[in-house]
N, C-alpha and C. Protein backbone atom coordinates (compact mmCIF):
# COMPACT_ATOMS: atom_id res chain seq x y z
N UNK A 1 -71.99 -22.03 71.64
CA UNK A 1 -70.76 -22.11 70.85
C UNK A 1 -71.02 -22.05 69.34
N UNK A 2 -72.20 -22.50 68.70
CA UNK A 2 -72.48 -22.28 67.60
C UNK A 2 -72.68 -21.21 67.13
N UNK A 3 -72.83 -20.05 67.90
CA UNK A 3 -73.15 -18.79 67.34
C UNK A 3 -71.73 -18.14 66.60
N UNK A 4 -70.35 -18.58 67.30
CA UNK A 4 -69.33 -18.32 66.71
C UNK A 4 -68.86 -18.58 65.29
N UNK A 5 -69.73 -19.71 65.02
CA UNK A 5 -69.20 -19.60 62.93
C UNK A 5 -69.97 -18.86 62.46
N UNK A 6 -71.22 -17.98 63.22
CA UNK A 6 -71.86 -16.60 62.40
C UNK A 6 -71.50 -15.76 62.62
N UNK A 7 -70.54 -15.54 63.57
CA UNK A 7 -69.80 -14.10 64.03
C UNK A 7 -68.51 -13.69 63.04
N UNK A 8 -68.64 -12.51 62.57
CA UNK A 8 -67.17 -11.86 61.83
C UNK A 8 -66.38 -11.36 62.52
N UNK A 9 -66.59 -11.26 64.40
CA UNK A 9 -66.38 -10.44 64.85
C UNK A 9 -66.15 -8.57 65.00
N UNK A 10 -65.37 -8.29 65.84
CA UNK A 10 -65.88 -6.41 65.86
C UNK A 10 -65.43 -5.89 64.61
N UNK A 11 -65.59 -4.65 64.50
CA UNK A 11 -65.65 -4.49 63.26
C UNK A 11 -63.64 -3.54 62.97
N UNK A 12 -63.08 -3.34 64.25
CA UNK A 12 -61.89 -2.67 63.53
C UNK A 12 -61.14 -4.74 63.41
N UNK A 13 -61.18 -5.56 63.90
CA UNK A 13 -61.22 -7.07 63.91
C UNK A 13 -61.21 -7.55 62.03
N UNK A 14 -62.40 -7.46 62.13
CA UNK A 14 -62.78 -7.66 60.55
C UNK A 14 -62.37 -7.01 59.88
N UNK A 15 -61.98 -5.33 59.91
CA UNK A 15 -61.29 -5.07 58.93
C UNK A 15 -59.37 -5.25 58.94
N UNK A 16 -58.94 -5.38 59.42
CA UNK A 16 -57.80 -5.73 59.58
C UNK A 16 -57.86 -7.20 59.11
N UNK A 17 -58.51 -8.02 58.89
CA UNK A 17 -58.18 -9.51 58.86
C UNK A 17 -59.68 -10.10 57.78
N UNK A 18 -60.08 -9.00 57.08
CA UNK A 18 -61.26 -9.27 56.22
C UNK A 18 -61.13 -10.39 55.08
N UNK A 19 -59.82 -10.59 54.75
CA UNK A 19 -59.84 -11.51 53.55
C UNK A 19 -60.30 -13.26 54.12
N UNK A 20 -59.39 -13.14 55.30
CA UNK A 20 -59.28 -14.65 56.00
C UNK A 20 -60.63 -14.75 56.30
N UNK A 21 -61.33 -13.87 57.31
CA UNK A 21 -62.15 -13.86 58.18
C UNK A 21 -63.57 -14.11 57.51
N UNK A 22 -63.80 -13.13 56.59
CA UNK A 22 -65.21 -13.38 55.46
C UNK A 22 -65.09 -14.30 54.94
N UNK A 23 -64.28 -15.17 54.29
CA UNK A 23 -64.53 -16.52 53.25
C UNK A 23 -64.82 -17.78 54.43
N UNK A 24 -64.35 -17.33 54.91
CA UNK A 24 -64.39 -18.80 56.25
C UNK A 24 -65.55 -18.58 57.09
N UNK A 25 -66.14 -17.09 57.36
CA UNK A 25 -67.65 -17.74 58.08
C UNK A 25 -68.50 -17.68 57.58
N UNK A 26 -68.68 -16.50 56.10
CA UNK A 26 -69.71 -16.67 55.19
C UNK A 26 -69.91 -18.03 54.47
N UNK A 27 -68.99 -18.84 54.77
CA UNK A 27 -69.23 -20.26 53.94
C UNK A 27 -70.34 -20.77 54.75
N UNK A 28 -70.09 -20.79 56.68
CA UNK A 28 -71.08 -21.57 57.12
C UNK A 28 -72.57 -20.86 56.60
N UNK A 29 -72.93 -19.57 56.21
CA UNK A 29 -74.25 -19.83 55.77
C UNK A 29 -74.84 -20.05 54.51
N UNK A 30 -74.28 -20.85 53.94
CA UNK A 30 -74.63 -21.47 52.69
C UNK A 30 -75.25 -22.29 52.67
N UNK A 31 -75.89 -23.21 53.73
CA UNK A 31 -76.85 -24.25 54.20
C UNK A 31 -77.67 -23.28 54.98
N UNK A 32 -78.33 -22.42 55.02
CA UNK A 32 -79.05 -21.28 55.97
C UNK A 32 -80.13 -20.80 55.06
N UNK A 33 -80.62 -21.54 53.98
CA UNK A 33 -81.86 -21.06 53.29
C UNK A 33 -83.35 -21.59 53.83
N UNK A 34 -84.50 -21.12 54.19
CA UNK A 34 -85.27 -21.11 54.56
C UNK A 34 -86.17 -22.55 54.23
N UNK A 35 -85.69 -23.37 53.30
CA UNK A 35 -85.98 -24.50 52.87
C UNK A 35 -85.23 -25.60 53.93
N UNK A 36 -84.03 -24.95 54.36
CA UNK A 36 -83.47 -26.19 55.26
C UNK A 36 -83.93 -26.05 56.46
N UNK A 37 -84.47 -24.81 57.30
CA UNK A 37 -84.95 -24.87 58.42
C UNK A 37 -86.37 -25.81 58.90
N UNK A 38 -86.51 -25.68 59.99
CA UNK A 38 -87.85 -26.55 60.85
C UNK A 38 -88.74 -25.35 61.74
N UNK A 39 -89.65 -25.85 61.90
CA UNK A 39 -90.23 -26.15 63.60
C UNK A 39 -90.12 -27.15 64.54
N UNK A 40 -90.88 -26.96 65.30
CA UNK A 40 -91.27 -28.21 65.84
C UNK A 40 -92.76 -28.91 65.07
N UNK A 41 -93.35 -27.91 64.46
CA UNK A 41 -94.45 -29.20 63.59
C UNK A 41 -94.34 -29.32 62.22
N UNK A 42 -93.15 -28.96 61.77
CA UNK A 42 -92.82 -29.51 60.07
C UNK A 42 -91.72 -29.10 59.48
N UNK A 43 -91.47 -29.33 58.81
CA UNK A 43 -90.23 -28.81 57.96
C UNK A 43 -90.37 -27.70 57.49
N UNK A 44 -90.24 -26.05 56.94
CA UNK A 44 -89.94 -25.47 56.47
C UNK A 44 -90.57 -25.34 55.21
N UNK A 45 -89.52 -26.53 54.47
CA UNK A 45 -89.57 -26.80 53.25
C UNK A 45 -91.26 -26.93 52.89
N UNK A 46 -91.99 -27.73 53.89
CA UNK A 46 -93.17 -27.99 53.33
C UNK A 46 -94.57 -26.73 53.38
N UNK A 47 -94.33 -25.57 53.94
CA UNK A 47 -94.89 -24.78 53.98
C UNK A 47 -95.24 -23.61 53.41
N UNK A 48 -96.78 -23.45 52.91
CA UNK A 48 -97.58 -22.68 51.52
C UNK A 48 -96.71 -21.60 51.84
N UNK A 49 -95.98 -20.52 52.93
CA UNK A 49 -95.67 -19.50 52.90
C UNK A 49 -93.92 -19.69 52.79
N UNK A 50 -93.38 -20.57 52.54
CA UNK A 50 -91.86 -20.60 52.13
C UNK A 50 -91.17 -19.43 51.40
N UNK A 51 -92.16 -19.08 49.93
CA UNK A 51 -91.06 -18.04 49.57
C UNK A 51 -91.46 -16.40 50.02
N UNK A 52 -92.86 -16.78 50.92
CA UNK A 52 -92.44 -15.63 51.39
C UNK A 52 -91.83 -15.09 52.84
N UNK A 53 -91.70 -16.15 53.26
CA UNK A 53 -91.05 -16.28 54.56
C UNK A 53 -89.51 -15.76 54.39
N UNK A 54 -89.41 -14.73 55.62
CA UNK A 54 -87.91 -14.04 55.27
C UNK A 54 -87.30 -14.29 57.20
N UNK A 55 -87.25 -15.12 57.79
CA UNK A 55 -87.05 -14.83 59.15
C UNK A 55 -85.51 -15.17 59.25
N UNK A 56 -84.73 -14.16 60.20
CA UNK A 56 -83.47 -14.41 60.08
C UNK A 56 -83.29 -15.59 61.10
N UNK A 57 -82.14 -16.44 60.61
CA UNK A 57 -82.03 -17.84 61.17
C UNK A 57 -81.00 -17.44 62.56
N UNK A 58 -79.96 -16.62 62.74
CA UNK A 58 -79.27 -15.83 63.59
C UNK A 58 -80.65 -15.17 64.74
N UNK A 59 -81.59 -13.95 64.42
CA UNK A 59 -82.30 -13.63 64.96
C UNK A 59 -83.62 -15.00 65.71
N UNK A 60 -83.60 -15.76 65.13
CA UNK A 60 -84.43 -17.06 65.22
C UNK A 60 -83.94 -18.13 66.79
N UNK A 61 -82.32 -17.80 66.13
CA UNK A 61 -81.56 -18.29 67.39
C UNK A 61 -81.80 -17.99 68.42
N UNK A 62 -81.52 -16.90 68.60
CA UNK A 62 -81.89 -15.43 69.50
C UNK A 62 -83.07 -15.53 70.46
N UNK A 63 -83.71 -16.07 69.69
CA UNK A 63 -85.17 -16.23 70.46
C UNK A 63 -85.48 -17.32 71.17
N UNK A 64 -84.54 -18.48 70.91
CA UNK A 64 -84.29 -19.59 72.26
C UNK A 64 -84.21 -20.75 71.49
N UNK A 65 -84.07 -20.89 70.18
CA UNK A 65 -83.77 -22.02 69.43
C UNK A 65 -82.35 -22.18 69.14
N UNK A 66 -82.21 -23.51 68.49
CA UNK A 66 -80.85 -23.84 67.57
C UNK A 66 -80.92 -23.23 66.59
N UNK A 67 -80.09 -22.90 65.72
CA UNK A 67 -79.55 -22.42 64.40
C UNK A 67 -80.39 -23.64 63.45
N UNK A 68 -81.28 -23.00 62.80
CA UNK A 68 -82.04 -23.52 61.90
C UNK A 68 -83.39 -23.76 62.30
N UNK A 69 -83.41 -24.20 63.56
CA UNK A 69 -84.80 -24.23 64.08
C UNK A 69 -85.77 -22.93 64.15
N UNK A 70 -87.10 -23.00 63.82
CA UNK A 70 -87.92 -21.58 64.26
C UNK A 70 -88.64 -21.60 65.12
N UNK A 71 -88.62 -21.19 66.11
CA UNK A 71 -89.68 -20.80 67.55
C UNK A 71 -90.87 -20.75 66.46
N UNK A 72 -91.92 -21.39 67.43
CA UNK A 72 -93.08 -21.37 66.78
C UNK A 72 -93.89 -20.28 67.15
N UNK A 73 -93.34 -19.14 68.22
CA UNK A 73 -94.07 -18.17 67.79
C UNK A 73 -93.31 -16.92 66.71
N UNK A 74 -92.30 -17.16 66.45
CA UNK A 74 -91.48 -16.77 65.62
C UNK A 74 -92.19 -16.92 63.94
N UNK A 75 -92.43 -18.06 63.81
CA UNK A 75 -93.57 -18.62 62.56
C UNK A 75 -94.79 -18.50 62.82
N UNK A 76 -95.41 -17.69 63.57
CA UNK A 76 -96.71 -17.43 64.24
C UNK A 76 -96.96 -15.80 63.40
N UNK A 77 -95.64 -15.46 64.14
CA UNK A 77 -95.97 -13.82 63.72
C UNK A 77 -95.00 -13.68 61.97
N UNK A 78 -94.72 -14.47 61.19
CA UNK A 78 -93.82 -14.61 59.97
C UNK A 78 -95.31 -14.93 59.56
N UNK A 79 -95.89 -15.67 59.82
CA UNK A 79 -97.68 -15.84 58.93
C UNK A 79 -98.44 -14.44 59.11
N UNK A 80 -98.85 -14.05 60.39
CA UNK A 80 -99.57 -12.88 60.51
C UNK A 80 -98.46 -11.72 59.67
N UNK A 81 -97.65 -11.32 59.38
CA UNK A 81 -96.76 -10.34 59.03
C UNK A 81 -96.97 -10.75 56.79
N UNK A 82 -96.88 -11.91 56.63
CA UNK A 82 -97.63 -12.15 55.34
C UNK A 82 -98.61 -11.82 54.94
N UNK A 83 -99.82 -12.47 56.02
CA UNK A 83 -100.63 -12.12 55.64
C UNK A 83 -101.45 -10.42 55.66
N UNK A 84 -100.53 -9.84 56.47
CA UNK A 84 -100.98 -8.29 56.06
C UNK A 84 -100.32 -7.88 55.12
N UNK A 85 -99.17 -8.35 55.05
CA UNK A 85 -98.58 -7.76 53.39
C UNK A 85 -99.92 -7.91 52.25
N UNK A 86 -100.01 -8.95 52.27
CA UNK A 86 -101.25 -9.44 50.91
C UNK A 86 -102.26 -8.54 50.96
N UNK A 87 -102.87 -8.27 52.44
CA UNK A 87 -103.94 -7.44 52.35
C UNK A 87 -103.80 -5.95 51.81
N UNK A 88 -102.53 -5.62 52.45
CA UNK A 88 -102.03 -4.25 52.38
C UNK A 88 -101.82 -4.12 50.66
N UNK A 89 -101.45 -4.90 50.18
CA UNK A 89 -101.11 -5.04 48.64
C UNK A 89 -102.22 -4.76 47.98
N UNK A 90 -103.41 -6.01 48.57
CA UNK A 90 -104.91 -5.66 47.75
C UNK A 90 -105.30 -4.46 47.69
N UNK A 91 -105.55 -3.47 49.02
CA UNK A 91 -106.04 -3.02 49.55
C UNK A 91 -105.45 -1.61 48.26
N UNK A 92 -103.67 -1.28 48.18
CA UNK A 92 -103.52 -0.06 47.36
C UNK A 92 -103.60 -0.70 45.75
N UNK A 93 -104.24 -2.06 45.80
CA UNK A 93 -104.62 -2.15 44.21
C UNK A 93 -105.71 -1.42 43.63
């Protein structure tokens, strides 16, 4: 049932009824920044890869958690996916 305050629903839906419909569910993700989420072994907030961590909290769901929570292999492959960025970065320096 929670997935419904992230839904805008279909899209001829939303446009017919876009004014009501966007201010009222884009509000719920205004608490949806990567600082408020978890695992199961820490907070979010406390972790060296925070700002570069981009995992969608909707897609996160998806994968068998609550809304905010991250599957820990979800943050498994958000570390390995960093850390080749960095390399890949060095690498065309």
């Amino acid at each position: 049932p929670e997935y419904h305050d992230y839904f805008f629903g279909d899209l001829d839906t939303f446009a017919k009824n876009y004014k009501k419909v966007y201010p009222k569910i884009s509000s719920n993700y205004a608490n949806l920044s990567m600082d408020n989420f978890t695992t199961p072994h820490m907070k979010c907030l406390f972790c060296s890869n925070l700002e570069n961590c981009t995992v969608c909290p909707i897609s996160a769901t998806f994968a068998g958690a609550l809304i905010g929570e991250i599957p820990p292999f979800v943050c498994a492959i958000q570390k390995i996916r960093i850390e080749e960025q960095k390399k890949f970065w060095e690498e065309i320096k």
